[in-house]
C-alpha atoms as a PDB file:
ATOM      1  CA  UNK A   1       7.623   5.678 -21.911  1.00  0.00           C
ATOM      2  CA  UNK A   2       5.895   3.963 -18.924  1.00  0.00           C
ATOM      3  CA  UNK A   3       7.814   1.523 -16.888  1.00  0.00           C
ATOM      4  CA  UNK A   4       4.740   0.063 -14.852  1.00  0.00           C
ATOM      5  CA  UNK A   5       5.717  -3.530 -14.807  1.00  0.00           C
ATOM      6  CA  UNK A   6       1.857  -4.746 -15.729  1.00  0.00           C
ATOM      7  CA  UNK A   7      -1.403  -3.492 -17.462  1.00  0.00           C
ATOM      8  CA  UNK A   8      -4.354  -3.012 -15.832  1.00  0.00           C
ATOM      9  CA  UNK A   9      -7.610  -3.537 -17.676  1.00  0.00           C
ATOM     10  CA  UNK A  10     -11.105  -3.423 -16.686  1.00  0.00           C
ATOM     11  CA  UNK A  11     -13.741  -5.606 -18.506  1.00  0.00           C
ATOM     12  CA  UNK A  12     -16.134  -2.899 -18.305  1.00  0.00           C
ATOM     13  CA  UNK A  13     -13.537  -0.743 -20.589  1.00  0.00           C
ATOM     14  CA  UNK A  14     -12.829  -0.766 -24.224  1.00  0.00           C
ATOM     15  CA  UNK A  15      -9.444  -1.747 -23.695  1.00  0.00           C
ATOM     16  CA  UNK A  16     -10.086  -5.404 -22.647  1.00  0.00           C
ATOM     17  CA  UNK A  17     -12.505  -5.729 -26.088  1.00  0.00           C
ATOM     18  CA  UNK A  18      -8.714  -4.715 -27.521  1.00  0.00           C
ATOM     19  CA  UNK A  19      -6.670  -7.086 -25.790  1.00  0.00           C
ATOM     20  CA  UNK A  20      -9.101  -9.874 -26.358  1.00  0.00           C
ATOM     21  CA  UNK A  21      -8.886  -8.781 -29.942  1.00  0.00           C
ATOM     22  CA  UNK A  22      -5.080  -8.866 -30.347  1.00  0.00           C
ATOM     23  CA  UNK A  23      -4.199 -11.954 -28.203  1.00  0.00           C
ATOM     24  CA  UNK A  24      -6.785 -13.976 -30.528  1.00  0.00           C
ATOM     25  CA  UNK A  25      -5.607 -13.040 -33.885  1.00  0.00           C
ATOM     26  CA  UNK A  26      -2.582 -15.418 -34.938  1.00  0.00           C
ATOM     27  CA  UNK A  27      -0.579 -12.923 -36.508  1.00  0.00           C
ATOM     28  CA  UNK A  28      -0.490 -10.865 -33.501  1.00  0.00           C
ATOM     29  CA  UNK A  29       0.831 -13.803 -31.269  1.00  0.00           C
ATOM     30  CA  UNK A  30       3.149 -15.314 -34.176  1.00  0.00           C
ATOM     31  CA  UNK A  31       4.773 -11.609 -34.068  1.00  0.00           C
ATOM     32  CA  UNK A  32       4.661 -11.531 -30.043  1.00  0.00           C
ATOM     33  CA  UNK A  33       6.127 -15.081 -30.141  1.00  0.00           C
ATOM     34  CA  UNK A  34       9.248 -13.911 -32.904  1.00  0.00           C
ATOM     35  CA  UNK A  35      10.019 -10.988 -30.750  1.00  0.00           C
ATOM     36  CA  UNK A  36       9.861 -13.259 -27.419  1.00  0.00           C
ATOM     37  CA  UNK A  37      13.181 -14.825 -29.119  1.00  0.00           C
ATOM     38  CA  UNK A  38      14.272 -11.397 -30.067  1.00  0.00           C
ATOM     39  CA  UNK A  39      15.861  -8.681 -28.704  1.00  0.00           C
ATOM     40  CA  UNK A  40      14.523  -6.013 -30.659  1.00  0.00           C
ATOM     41  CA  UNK A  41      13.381  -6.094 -34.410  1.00  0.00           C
ATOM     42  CA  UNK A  42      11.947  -4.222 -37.061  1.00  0.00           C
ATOM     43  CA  UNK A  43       9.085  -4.863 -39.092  1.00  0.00           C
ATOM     44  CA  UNK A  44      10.693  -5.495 -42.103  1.00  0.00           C
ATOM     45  CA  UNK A  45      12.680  -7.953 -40.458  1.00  0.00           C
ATOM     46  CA  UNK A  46       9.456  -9.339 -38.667  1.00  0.00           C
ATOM     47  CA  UNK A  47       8.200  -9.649 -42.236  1.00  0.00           C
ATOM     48  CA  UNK A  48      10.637 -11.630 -43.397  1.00  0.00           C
ATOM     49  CA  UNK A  49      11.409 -13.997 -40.887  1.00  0.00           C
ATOM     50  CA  UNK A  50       7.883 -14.544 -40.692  1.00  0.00           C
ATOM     51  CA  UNK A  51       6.939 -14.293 -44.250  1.00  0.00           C
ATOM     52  CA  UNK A  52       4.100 -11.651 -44.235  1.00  0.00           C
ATOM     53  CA  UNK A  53       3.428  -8.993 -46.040  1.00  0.00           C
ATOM     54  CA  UNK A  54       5.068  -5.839 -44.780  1.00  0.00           C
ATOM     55  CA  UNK A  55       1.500  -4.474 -44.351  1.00  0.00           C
ATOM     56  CA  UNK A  56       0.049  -6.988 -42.463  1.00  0.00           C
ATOM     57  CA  UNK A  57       2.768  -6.598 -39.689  1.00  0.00           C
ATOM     58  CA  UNK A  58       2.377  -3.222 -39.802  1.00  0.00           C
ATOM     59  CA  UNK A  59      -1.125  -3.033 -38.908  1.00  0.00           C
ATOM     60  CA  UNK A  60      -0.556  -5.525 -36.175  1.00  0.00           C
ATOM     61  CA  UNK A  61       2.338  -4.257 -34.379  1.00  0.00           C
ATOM     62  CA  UNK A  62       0.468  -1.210 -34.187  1.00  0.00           C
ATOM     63  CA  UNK A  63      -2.185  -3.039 -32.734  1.00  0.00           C
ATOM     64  CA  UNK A  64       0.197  -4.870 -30.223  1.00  0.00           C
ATOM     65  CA  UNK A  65       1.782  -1.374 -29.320  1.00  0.00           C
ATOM     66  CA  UNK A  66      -1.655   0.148 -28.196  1.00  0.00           C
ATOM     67  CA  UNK A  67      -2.209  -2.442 -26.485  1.00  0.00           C
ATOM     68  CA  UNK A  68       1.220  -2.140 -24.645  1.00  0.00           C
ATOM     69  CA  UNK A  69       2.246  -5.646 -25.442  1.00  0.00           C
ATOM     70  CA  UNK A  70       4.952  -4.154 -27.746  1.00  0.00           C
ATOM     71  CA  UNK A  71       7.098  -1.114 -26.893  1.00  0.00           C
ATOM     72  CA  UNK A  72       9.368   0.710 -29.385  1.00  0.00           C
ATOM     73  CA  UNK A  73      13.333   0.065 -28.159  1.00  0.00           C
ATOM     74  CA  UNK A  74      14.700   2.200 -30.853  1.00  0.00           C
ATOM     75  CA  UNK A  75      15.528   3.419 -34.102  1.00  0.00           C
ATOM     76  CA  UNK A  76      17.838   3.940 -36.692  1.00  0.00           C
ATOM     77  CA  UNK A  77      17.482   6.448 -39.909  1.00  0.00           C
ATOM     78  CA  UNK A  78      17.564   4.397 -43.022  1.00  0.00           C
ATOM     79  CA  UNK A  79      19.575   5.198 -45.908  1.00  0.00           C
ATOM     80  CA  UNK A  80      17.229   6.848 -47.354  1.00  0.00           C
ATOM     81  CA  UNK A  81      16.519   8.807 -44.439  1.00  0.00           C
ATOM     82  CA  UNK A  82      13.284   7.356 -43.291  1.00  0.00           C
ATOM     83  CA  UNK A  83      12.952   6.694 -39.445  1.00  0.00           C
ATOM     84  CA  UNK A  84      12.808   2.939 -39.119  1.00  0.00           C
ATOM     85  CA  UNK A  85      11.658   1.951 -35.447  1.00  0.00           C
ATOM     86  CA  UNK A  86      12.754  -1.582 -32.928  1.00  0.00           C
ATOM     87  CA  UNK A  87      10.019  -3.074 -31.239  1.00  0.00           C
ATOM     88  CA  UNK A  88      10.114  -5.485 -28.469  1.00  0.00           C
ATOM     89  CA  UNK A  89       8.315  -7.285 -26.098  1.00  0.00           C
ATOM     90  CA  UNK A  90       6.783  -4.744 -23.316  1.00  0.00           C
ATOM     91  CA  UNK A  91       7.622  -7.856 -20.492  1.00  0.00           C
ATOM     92  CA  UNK A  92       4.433  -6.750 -18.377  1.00  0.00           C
ATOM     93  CA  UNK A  93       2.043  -8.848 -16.829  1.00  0.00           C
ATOM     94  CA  UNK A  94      -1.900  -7.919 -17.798  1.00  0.00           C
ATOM     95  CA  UNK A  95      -4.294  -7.808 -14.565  1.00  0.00           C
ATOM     96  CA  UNK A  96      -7.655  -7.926 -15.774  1.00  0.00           C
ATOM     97  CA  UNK A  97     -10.215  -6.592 -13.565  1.00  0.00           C
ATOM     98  CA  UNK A  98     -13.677  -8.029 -12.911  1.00  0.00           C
ATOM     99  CA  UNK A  99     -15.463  -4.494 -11.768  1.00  0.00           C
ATOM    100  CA  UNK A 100     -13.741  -0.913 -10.972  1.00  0.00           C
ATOM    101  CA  UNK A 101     -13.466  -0.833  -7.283  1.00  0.00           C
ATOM    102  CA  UNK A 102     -11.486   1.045  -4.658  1.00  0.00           C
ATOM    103  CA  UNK A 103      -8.426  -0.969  -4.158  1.00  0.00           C
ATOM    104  CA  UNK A 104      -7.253  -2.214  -0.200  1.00  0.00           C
ATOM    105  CA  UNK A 105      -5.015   1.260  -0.100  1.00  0.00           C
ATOM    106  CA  UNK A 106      -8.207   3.592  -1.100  1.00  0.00           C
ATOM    107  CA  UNK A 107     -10.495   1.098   1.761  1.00  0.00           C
ATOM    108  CA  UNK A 108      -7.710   1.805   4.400  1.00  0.00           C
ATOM    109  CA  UNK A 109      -7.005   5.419   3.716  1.00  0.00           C
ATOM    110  CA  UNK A 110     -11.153   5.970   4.521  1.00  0.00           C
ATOM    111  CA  UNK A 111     -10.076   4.832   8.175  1.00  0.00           C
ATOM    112  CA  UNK A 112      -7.228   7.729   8.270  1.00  0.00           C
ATOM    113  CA  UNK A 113      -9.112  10.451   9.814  1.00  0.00           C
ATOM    114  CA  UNK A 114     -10.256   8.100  12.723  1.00  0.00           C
ATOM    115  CA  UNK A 115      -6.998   7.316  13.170  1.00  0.00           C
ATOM    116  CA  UNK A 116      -5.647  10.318  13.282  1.00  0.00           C
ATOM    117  CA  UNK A 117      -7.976  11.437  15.797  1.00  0.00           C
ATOM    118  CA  UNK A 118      -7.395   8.232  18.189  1.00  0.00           C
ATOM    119  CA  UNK A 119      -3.959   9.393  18.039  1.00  0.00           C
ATOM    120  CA  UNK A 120      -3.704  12.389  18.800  1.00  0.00           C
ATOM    121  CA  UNK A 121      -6.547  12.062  21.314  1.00  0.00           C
ATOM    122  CA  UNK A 122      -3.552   9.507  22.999  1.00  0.00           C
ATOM    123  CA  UNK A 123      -1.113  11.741  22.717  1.00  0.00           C
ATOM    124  CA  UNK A 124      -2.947  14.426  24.614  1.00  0.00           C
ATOM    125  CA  UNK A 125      -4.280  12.380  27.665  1.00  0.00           C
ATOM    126  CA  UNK A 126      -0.787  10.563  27.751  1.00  0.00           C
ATOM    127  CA  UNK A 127       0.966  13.910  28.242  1.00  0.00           C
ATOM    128  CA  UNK A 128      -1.767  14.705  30.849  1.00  0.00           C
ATOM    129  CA  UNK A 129      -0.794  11.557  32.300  1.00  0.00           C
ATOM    130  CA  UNK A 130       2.975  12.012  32.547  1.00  0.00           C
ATOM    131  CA  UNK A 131       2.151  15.969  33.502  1.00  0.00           C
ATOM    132  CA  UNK A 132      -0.104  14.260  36.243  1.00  0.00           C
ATOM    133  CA  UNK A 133       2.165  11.657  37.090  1.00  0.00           C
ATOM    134  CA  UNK A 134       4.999  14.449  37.934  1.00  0.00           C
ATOM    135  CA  UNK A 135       2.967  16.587  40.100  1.00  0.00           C
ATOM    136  CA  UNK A 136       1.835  13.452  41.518  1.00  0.00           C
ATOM    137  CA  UNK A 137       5.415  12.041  42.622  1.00  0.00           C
ATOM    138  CA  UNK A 138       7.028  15.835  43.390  1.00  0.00           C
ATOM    139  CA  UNK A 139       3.708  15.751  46.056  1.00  0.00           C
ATOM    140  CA  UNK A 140       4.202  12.032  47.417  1.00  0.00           C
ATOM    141  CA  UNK A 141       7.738  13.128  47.988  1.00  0.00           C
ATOM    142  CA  UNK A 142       7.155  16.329  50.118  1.00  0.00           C
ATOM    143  CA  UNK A 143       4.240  14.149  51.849  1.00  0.00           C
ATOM    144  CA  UNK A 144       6.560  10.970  52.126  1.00  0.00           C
ATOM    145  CA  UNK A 145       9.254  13.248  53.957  1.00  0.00           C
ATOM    146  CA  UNK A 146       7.077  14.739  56.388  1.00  0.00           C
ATOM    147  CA  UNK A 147       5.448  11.022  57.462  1.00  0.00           C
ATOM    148  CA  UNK A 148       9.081   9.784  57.376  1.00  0.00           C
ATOM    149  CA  UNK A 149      10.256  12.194  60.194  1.00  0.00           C
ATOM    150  CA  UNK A 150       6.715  11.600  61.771  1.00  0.00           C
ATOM    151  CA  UNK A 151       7.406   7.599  61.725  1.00  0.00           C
ATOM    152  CA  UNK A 152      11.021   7.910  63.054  1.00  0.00           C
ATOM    153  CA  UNK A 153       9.302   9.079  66.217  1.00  0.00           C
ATOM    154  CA  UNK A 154       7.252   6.274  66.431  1.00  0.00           C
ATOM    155  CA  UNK A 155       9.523   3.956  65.718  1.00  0.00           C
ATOM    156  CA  UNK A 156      11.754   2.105  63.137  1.00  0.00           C
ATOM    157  CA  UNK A 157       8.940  -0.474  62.122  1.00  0.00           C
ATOM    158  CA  UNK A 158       6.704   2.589  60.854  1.00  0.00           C
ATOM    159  CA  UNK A 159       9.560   3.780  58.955  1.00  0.00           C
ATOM    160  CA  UNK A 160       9.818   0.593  56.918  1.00  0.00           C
ATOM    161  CA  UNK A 161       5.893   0.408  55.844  1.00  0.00           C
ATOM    162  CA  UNK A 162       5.872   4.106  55.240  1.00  0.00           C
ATOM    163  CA  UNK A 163       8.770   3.102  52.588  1.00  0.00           C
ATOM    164  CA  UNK A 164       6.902   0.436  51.477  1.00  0.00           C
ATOM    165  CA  UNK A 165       3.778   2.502  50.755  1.00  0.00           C
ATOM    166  CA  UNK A 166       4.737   5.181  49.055  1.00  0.00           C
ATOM    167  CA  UNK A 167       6.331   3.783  45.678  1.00  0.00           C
ATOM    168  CA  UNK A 168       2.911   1.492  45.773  1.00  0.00           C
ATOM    169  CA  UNK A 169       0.445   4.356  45.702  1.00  0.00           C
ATOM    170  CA  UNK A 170       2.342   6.062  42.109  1.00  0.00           C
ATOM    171  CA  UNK A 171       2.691   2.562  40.076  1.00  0.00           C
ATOM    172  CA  UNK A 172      -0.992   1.766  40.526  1.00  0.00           C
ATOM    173  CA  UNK A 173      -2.252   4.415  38.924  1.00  0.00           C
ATOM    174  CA  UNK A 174      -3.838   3.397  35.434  1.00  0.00           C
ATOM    175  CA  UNK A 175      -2.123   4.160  31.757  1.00  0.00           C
ATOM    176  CA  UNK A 176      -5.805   5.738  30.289  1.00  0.00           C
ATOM    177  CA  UNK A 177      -3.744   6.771  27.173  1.00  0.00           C
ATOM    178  CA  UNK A 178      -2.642   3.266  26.217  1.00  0.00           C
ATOM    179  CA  UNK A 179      -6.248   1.709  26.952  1.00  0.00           C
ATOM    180  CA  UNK A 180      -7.094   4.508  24.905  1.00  0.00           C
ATOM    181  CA  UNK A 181      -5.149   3.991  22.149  1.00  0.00           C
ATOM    182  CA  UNK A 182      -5.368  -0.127  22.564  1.00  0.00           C
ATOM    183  CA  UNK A 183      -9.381   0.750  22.253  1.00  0.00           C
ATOM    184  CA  UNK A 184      -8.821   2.525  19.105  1.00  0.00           C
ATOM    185  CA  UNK A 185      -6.692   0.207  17.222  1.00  0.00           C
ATOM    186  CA  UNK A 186      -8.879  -2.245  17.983  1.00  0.00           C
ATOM    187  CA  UNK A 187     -11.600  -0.439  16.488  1.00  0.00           C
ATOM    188  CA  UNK A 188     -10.004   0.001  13.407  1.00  0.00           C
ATOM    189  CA  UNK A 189      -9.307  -3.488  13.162  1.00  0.00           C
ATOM    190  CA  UNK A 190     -12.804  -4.120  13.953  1.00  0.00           C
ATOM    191  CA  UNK A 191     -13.842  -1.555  11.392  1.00  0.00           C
ATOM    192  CA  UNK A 192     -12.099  -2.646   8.466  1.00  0.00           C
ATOM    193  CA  UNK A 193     -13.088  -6.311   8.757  1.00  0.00           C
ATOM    194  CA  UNK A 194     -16.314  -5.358   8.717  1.00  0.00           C
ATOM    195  CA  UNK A 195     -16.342  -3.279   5.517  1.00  0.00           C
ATOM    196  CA  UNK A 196     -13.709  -5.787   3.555  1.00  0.00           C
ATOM    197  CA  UNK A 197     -16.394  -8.518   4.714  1.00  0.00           C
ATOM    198  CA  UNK A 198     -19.139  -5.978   3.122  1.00  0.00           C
ATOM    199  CA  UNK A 199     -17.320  -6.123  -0.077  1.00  0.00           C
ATOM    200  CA  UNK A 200     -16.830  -9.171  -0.535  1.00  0.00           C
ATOM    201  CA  UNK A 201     -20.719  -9.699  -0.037  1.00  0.00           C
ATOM    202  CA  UNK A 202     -21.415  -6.866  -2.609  1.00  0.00           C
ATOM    203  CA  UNK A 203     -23.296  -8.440  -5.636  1.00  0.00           C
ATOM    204  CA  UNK A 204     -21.143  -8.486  -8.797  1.00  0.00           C
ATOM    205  CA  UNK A 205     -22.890  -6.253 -11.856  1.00  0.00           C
END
């Protein structure tokens, strides 16, 4: 048995002509009503509590069941052997949808692959960076030792703006990867307004 917690119907399907069907007949909501104050019946007790002919609820319980307003709880054998089934109220809600369409997930999941790709695109140049960044800082240090013993025969006041220097030439050196991957995300963004503003515009059938 399902446990989806609604029903999802589609004018365009046969199943809404159904539904329509079921919730408009009075017998069908006088037995939906009964079981809404019920935990669970049978149909011969839903035909006598109800006074109908066994028949009659019958035919539209069955109706209520395909529908998935009604599930079958349970059952017990009767004495006479015969399987005698509980019904009671399914307790989803019933979306009805104007048109098939790709839902928000299916839209966004389109956008994966250029995700995916921004990504990993940032992932490479940021290891570049740091592998760049490393190399960079082992070479300002070997450089930054020899113009430190070059300053301190200068003097002391070429020591201090050789200190100064240094650290300033390695933290102003641009983070490509996270423009990079700023640039992407912001294309996405960019990218899926655009087509959720396209649906919306779509002319209904």
């Amino acid at each position: 048995m399902s446990d989806k917690s609604f029903v999802l119907v589609s004018l365009k399907d046969n199943k809404s002509k159904n539904l329509t069907k079921v919730l408009s007949n009075d017998t069908c909501r006088k037995i939906l009503d009964h079981l809404s104050k019920k935990d669970g019946a049978t149909e011969t007790e839903i035909s006598k509590n109800l006074n109908l002919p066994l028949s009659t609820v019958h035919y539209n319980i069955q109706q209520l069941a395909d529908s998935k307003l009604v599930s079958r709880d349970e059952y017990h054998y009767s004495e006479k052997g015969k399987e005698v089934i509980h019904y009671k109220l399914a307790n989803k809600f019933i979306i009805i949808s104007q048109e098939e369409d790709e839902s928000v997930l299916d839209r966004l999941k389109s956008f994966l692959p250029v995700a995916i790709i921004f990504t990993a695109f940032s992932g490479l140049v940021a290891i570049y960076e740091y592998i760049s960044r490393s190399f960079l800082s082992t070479s300002m240090n070997g450089a930054f030792d020899v113009i430190t013993y070059e300053a301190k025969l200068t003097g002391p006041s070429a020591v201090a703006q050789t200190a100064n220097a240094a650290p300033e030439i390695v933290t102003h050196q641009p983070y490509v990867a996270l423009w990079i991957f700023l640039g992407g995300l912001l294309l996405l963004i960019l990218l899926s307004a655009f087509d959720f503003a396209k649906s919306k515009k779509k002319p209904k059938k």
